[in-house]
PDB file of N, CA and C in Angstrom:
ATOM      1  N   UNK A   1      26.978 -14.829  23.165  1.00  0.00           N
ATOM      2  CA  UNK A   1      27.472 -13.464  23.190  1.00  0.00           C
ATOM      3  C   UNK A   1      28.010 -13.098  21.811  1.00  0.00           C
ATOM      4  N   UNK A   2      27.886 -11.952  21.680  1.00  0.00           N
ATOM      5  CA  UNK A   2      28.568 -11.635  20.585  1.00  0.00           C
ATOM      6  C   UNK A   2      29.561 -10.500  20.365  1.00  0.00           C
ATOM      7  N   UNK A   3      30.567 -10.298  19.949  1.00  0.00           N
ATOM      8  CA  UNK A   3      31.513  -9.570  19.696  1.00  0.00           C
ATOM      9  C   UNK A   3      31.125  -8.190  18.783  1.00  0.00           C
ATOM     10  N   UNK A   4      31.139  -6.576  19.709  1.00  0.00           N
ATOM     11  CA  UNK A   4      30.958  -5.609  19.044  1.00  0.00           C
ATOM     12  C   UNK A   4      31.844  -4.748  19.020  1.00  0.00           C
ATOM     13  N   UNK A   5      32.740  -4.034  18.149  1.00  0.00           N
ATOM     14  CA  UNK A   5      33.309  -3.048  18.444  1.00  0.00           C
ATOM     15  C   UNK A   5      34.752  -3.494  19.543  1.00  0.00           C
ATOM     16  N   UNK A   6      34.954  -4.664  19.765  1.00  0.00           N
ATOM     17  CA  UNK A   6      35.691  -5.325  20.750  1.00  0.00           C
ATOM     18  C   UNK A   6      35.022  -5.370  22.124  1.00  0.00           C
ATOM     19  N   UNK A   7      34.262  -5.277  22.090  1.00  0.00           N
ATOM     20  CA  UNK A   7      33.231  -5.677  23.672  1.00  0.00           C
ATOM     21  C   UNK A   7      32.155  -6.937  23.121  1.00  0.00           C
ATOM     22  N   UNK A   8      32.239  -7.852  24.092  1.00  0.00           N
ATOM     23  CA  UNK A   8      31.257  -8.729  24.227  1.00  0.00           C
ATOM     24  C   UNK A   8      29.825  -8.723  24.948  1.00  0.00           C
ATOM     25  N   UNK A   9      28.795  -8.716  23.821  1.00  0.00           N
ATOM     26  CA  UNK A   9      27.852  -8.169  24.331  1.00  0.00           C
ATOM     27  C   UNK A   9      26.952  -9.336  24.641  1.00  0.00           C
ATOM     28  N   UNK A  10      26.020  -9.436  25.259  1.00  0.00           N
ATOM     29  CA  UNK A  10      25.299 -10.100  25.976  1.00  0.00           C
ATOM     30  C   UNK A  10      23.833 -10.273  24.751  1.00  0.00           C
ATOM     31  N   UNK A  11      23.423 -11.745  24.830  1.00  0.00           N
ATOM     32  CA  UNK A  11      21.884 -11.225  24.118  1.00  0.00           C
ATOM     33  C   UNK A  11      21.130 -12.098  24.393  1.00  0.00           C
ATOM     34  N   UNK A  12      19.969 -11.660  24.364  1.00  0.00           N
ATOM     35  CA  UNK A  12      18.479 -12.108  24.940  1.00  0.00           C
ATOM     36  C   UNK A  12      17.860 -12.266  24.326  1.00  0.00           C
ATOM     37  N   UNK A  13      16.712 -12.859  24.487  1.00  0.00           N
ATOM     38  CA  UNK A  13      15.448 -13.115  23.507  1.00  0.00           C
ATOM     39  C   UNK A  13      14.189 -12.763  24.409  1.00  0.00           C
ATOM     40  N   UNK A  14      13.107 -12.051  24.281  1.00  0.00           N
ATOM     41  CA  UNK A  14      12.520 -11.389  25.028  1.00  0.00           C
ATOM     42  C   UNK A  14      11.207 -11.383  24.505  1.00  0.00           C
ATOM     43  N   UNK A  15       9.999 -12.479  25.115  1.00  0.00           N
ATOM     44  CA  UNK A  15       8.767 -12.349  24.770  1.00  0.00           C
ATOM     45  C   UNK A  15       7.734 -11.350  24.972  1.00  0.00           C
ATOM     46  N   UNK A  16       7.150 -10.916  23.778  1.00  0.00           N
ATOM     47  CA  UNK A  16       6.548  -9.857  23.979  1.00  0.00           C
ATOM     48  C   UNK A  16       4.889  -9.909  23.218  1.00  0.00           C
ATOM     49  N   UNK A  17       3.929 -10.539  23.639  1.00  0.00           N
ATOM     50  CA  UNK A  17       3.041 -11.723  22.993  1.00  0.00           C
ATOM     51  C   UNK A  17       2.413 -10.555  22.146  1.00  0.00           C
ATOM     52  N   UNK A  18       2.524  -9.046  22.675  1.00  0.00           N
ATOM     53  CA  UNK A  18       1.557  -8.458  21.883  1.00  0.00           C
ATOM     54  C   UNK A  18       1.925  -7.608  21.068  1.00  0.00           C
ATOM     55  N   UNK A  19       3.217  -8.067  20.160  1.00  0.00           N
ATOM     56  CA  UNK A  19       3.901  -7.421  19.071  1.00  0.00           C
ATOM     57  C   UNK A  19       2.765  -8.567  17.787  1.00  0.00           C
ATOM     58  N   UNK A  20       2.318  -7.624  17.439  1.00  0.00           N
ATOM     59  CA  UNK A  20       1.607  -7.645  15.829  1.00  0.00           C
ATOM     60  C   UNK A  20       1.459  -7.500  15.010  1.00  0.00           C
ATOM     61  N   UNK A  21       2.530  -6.583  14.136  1.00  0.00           N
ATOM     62  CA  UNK A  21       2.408  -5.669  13.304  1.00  0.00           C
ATOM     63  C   UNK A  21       3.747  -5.135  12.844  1.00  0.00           C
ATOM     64  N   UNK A  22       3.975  -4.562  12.111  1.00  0.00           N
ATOM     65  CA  UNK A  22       5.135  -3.794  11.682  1.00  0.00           C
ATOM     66  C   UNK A  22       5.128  -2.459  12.293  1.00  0.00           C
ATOM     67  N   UNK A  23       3.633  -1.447  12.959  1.00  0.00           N
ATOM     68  CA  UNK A  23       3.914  -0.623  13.457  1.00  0.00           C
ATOM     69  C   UNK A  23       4.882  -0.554  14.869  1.00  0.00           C
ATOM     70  N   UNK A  24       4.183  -2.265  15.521  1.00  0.00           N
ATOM     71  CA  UNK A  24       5.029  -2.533  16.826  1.00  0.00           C
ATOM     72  C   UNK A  24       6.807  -2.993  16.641  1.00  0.00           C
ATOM     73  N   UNK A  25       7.049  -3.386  15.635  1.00  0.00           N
ATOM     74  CA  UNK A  25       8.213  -3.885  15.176  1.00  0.00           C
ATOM     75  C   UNK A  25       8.791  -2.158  15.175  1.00  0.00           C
ATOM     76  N   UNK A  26       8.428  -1.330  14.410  1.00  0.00           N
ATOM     77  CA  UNK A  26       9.208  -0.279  14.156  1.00  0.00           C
ATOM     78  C   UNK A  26       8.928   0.754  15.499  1.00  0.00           C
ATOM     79  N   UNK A  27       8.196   0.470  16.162  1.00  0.00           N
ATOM     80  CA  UNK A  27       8.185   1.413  17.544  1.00  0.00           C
ATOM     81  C   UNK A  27       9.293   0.880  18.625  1.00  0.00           C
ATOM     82  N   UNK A  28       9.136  -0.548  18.628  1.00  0.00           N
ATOM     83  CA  UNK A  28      10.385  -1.215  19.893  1.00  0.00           C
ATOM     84  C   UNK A  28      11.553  -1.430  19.203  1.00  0.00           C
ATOM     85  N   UNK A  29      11.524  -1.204  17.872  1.00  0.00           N
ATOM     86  CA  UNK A  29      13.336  -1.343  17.419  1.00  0.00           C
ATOM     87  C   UNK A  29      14.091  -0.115  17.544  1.00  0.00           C
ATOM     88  N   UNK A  30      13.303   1.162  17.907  1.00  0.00           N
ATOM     89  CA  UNK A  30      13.590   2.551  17.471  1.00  0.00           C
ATOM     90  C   UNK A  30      13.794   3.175  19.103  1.00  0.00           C
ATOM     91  N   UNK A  31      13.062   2.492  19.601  1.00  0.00           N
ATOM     92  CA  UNK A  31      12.982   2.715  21.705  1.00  0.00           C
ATOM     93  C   UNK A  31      14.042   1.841  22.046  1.00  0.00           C
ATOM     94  N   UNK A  32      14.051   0.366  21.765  1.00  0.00           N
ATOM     95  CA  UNK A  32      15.308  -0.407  22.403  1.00  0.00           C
ATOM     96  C   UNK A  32      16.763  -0.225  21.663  1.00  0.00           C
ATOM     97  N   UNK A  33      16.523   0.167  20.632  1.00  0.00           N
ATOM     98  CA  UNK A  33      18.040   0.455  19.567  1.00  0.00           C
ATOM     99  C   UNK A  33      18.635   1.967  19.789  1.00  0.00           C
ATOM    100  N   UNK A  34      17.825   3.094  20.635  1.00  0.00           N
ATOM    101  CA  UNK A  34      18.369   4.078  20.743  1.00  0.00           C
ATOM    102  C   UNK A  34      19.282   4.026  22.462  1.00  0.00           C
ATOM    103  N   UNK A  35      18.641   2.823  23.060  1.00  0.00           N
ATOM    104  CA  UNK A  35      19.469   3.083  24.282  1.00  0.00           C
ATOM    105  C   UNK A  35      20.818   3.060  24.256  1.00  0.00           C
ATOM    106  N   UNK A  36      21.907   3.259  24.783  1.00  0.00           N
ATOM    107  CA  UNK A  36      23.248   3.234  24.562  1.00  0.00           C
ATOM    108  C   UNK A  36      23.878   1.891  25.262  1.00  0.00           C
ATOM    109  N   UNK A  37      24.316   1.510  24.703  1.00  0.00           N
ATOM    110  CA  UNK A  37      24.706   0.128  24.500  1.00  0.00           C
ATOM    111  C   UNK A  37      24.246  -1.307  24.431  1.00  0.00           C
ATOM    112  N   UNK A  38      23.005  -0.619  23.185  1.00  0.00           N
ATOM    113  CA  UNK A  38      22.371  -1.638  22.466  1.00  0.00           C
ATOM    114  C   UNK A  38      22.990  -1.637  21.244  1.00  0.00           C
ATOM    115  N   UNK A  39      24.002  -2.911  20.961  1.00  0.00           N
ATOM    116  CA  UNK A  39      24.381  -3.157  19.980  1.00  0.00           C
ATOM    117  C   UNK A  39      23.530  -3.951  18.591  1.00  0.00           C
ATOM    118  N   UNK A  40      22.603  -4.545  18.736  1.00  0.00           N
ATOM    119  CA  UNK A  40      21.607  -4.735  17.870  1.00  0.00           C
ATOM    120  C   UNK A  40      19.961  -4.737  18.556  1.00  0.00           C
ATOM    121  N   UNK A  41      19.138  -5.020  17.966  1.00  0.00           N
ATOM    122  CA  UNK A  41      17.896  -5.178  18.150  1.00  0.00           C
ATOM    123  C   UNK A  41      17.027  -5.596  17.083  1.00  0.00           C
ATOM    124  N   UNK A  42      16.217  -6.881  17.121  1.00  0.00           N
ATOM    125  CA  UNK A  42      15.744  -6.810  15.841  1.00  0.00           C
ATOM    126  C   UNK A  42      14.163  -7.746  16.546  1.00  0.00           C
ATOM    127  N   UNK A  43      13.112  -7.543  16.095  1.00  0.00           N
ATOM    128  CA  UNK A  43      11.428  -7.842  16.623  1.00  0.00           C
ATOM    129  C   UNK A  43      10.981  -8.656  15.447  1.00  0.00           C
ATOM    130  N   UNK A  44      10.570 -10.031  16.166  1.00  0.00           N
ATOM    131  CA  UNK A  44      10.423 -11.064  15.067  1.00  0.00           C
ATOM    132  C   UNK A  44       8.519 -10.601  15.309  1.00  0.00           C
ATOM    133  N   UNK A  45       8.209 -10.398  14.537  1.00  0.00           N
ATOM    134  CA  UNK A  45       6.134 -10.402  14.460  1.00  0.00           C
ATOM    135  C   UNK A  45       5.700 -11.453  14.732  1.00  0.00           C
ATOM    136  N   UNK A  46       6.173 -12.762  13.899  1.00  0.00           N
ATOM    137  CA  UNK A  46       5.169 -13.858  13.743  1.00  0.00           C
ATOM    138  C   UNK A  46       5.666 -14.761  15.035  1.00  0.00           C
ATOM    139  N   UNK A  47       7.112 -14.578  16.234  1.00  0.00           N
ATOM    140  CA  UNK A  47       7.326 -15.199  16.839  1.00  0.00           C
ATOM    141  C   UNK A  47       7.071 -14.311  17.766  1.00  0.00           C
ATOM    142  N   UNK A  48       6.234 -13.471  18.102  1.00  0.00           N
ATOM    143  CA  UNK A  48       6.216 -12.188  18.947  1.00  0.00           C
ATOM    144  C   UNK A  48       7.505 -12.134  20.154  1.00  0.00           C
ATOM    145  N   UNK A  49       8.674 -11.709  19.018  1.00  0.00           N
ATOM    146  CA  UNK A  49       9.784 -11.663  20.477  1.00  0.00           C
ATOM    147  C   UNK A  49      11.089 -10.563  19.807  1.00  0.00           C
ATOM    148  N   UNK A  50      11.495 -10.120  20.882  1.00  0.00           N
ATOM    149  CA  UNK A  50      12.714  -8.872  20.565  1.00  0.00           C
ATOM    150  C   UNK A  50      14.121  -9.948  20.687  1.00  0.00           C
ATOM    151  N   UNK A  51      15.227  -9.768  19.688  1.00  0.00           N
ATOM    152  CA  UNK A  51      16.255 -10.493  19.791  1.00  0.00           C
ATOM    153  C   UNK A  51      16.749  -9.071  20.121  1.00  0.00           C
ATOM    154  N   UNK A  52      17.919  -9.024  21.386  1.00  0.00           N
ATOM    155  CA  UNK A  52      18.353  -7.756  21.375  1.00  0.00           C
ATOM    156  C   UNK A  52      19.719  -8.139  22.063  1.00  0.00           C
ATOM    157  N   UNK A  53      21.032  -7.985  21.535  1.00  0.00           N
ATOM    158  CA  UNK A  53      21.925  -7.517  22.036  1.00  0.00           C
ATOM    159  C   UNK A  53      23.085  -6.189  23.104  1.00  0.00           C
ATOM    160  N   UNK A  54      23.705  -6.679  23.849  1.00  0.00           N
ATOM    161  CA  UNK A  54      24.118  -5.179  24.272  1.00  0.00           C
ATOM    162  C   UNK A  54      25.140  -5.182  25.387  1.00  0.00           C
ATOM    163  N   UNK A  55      25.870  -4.471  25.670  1.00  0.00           N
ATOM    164  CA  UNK A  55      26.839  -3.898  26.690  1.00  0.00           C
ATOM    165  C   UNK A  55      26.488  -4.198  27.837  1.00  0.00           C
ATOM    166  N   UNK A  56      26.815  -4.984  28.621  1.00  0.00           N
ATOM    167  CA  UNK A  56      26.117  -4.869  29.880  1.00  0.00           C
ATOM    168  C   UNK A  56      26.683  -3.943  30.785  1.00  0.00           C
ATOM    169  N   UNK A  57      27.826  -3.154  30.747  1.00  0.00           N
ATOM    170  CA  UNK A  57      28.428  -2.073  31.409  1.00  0.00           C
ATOM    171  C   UNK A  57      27.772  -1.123  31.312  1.00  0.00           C
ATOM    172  N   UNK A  58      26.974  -0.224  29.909  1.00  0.00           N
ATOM    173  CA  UNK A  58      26.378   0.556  29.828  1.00  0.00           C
ATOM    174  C   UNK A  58      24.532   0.351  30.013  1.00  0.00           C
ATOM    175  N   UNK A  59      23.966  -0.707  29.878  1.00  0.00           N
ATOM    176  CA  UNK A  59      22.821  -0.708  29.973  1.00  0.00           C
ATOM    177  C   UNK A  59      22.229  -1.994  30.331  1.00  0.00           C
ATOM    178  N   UNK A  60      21.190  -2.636  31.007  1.00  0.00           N
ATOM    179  CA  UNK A  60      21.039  -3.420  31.894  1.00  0.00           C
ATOM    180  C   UNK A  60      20.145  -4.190  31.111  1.00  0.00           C
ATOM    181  N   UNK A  61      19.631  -5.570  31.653  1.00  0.00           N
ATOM    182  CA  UNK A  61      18.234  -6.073  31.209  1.00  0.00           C
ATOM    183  C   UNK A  61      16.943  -5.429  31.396  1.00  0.00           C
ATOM    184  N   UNK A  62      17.184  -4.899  33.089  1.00  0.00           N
ATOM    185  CA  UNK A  62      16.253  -4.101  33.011  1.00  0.00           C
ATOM    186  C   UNK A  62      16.070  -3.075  33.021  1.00  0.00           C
ATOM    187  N   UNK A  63      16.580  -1.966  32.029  1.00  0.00           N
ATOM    188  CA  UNK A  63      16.289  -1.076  31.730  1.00  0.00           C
ATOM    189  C   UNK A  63      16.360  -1.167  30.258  1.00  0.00           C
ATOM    190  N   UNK A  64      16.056  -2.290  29.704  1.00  0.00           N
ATOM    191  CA  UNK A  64      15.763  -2.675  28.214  1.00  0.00           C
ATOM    192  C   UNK A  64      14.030  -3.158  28.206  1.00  0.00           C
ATOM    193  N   UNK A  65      13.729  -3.845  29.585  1.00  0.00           N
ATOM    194  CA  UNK A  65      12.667  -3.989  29.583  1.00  0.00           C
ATOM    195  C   UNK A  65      11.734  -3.126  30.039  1.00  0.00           C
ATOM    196  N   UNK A  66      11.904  -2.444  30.717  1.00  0.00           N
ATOM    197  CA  UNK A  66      11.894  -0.599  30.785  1.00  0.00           C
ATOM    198  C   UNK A  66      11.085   0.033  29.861  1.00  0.00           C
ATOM    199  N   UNK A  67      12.332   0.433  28.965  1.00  0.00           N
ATOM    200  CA  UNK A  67      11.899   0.648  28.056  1.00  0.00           C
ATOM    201  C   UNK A  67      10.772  -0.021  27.030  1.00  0.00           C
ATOM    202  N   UNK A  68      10.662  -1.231  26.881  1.00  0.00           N
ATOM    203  CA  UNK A  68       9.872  -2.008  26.660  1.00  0.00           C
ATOM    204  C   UNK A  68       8.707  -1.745  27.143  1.00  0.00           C
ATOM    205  N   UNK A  69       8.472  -1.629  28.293  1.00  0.00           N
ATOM    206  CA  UNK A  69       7.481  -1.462  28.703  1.00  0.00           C
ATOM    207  C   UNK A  69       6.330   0.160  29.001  1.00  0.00           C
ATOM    208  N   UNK A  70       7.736   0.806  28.176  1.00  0.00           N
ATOM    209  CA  UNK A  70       7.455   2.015  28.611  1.00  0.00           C
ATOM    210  C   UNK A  70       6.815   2.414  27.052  1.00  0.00           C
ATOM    211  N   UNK A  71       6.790   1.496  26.054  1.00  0.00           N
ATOM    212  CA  UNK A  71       6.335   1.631  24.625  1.00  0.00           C
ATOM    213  C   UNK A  71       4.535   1.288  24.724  1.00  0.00           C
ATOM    214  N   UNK A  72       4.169   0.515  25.989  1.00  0.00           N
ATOM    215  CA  UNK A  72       2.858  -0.285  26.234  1.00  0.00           C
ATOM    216  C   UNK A  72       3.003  -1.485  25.723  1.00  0.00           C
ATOM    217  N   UNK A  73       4.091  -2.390  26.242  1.00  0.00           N
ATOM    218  CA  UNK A  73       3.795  -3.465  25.687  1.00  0.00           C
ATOM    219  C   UNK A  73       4.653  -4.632  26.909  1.00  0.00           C
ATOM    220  N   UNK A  74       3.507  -5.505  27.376  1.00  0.00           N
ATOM    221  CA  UNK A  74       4.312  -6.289  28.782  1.00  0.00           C
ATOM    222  C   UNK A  74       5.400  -7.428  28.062  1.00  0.00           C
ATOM    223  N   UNK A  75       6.247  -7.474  28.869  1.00  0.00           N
ATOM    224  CA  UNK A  75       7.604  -7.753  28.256  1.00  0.00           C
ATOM    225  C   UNK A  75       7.734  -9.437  29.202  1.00  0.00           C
ATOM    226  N   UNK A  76       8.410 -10.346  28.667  1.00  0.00           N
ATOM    227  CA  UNK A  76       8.572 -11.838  29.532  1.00  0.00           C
ATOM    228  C   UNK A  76       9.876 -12.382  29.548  1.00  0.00           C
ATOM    229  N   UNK A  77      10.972 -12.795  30.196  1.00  0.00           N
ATOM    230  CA  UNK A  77      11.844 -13.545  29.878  1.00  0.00           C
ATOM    231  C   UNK A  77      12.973 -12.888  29.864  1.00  0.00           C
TER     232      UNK A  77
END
């Protein structure tokens, strides 16, 4: 967990096999980083996976994968 703002946020690692590119990196950092209480987000390419932190009071796992999925891209883990 990590400490934001004085809330402890929760974080995941989230396989996503068909991130390839920097266009997919900058489409799911910009969809999962605008939800509200996503305290970070960051999309590794060459390990195809979302490191994403966040609030679990304000926003859920799954409605991170949701969103995720709502970019076209099937989400694991």
């Amino acid at each position: 967990m990590t400490l934001y703002t004085g809330v402890m946020l929760r974080q995941a690692v989230l396989q996503v096999p068909e991130v390839h590119c920097d266009h997919c990196k900058t489409s799911l950092e910009g969809a999962v980083g605008a939800l509200g209480g996503v305290g970070s987000v960051e999309v590794s390419v060459p390990d195809a996976t979302i490191d994403v932190s966040f609030d679990e009071d304000q926003v859920d796992l799954g409605e991170i994968k949701q969103t995720i999925e709502e970019q076209g891209y099937a989400v694991f883990g």
